[in-house]
Protein backbone atom coordinates (compact mmCIF):
# COMPACT_ATOMS: atom_id res chain seq x y z
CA UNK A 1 -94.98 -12.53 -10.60
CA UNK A 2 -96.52 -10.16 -12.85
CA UNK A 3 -100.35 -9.42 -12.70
CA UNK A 4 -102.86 -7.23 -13.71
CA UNK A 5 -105.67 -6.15 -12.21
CA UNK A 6 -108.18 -3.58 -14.10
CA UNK A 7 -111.58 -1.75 -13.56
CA UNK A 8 -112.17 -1.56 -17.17
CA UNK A 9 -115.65 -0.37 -17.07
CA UNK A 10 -116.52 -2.11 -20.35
CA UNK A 11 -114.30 -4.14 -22.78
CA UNK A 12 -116.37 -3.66 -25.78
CA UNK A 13 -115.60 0.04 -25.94
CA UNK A 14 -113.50 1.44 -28.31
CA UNK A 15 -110.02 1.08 -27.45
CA UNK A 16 -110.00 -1.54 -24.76
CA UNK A 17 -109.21 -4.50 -26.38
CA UNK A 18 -105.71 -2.92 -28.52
CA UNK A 19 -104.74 -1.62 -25.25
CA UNK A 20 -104.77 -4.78 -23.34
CA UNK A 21 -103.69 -6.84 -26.17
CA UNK A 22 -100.40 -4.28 -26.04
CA UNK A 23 -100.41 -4.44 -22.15
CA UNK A 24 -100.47 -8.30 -22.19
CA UNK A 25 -97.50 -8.75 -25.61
CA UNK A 26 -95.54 -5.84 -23.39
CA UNK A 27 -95.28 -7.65 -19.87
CA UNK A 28 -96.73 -10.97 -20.76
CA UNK A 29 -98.57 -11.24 -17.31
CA UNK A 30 -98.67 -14.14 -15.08
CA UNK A 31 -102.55 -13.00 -14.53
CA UNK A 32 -104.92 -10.96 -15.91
CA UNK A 33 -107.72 -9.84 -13.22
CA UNK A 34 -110.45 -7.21 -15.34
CA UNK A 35 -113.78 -6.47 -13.47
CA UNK A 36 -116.94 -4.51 -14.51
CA UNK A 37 -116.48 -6.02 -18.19
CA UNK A 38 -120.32 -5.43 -18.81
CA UNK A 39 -119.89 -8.60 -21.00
CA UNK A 40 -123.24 -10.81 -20.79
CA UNK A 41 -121.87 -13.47 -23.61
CA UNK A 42 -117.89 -13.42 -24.30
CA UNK A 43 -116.63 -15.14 -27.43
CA UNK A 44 -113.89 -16.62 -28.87
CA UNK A 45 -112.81 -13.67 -30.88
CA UNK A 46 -113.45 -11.58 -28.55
CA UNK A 47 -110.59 -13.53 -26.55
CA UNK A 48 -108.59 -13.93 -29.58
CA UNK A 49 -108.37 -9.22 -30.04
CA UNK A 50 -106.41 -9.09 -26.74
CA UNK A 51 -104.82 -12.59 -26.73
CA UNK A 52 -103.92 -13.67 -30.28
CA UNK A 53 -101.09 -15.86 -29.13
CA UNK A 54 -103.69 -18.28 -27.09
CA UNK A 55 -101.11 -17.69 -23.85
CA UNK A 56 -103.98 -17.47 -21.45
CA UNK A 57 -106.77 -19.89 -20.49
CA UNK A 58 -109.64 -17.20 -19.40
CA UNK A 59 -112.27 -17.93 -17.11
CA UNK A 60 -115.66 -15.69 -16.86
CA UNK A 61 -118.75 -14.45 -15.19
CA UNK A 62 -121.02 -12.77 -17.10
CA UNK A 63 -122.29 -9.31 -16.51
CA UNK A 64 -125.93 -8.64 -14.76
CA UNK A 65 -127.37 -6.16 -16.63
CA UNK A 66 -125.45 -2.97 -17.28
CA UNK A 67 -122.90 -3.95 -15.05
CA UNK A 68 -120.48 -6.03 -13.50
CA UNK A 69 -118.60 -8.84 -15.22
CA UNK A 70 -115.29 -10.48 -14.48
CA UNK A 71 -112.65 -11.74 -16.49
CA UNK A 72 -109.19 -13.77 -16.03
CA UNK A 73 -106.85 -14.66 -17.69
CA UNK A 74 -104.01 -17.06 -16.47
CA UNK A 75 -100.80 -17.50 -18.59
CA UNK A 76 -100.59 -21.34 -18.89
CA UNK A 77 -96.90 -21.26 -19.74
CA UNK A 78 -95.93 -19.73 -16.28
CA UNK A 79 -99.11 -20.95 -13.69
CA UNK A 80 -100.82 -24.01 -13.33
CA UNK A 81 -104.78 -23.94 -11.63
CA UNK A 82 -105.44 -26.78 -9.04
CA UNK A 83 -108.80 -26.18 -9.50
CA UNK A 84 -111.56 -23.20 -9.16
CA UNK A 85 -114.87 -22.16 -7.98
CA UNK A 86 -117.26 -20.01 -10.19
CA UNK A 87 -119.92 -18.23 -7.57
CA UNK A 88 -122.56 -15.32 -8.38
CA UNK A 89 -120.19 -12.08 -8.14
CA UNK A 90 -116.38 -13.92 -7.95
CA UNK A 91 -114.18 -16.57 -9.06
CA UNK A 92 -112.11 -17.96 -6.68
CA UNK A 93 -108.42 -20.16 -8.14
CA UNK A 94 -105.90 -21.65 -6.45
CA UNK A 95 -102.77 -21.18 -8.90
CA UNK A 96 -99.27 -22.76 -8.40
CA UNK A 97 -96.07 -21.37 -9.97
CA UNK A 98 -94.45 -23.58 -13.34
């Protein structure tokens, strides 16, 4: 299983999102883990810079403030999601292998 897990301190800056859109076409990850994404609304093109392809379903919390944030991504060709929980500061999956 392939995964990545990232402190990105920000995916808006400059340079984050055509450096994990190269990570993710490179290793094509089973799941994508990024925290402190300081993201308080996350679109669909925002999704759509790092994951053109539409490989991933993402699931979000949004950022409080200046920080925190958390982002995954899980490759829907290679994991399937029994089902998840969405709390305050985590999200929680249970994922089973294709």
């Amino acid at each position: 299983m392939k995964v990545l897990i990232w402190n990105c301190r920000g995916i808006r800056k400059t340079g984050v999102s055509s450096y994990l859109k190269n990570l993710i076409l490179e290793h094509q990850f089973h799941f994508i883990g990024l925290q402190e994404t300081i993201v308080s609304d996350l679109t669909e093109r925002m999704l759509e810079n790092f994951d053109p392809h539409k490989n991933y379903l993402w699931k979000w919390i949004r950022a409080r403030g200046r920080s925190g944030g958390i982002l995954d991504g899980i490759n829907i060709d290679k994991l399937d999601i029994g089902s998840f929980f969405v709390g305050k500061y985590m999200l929680q999956m249970n994922l089973w292998d294709k």
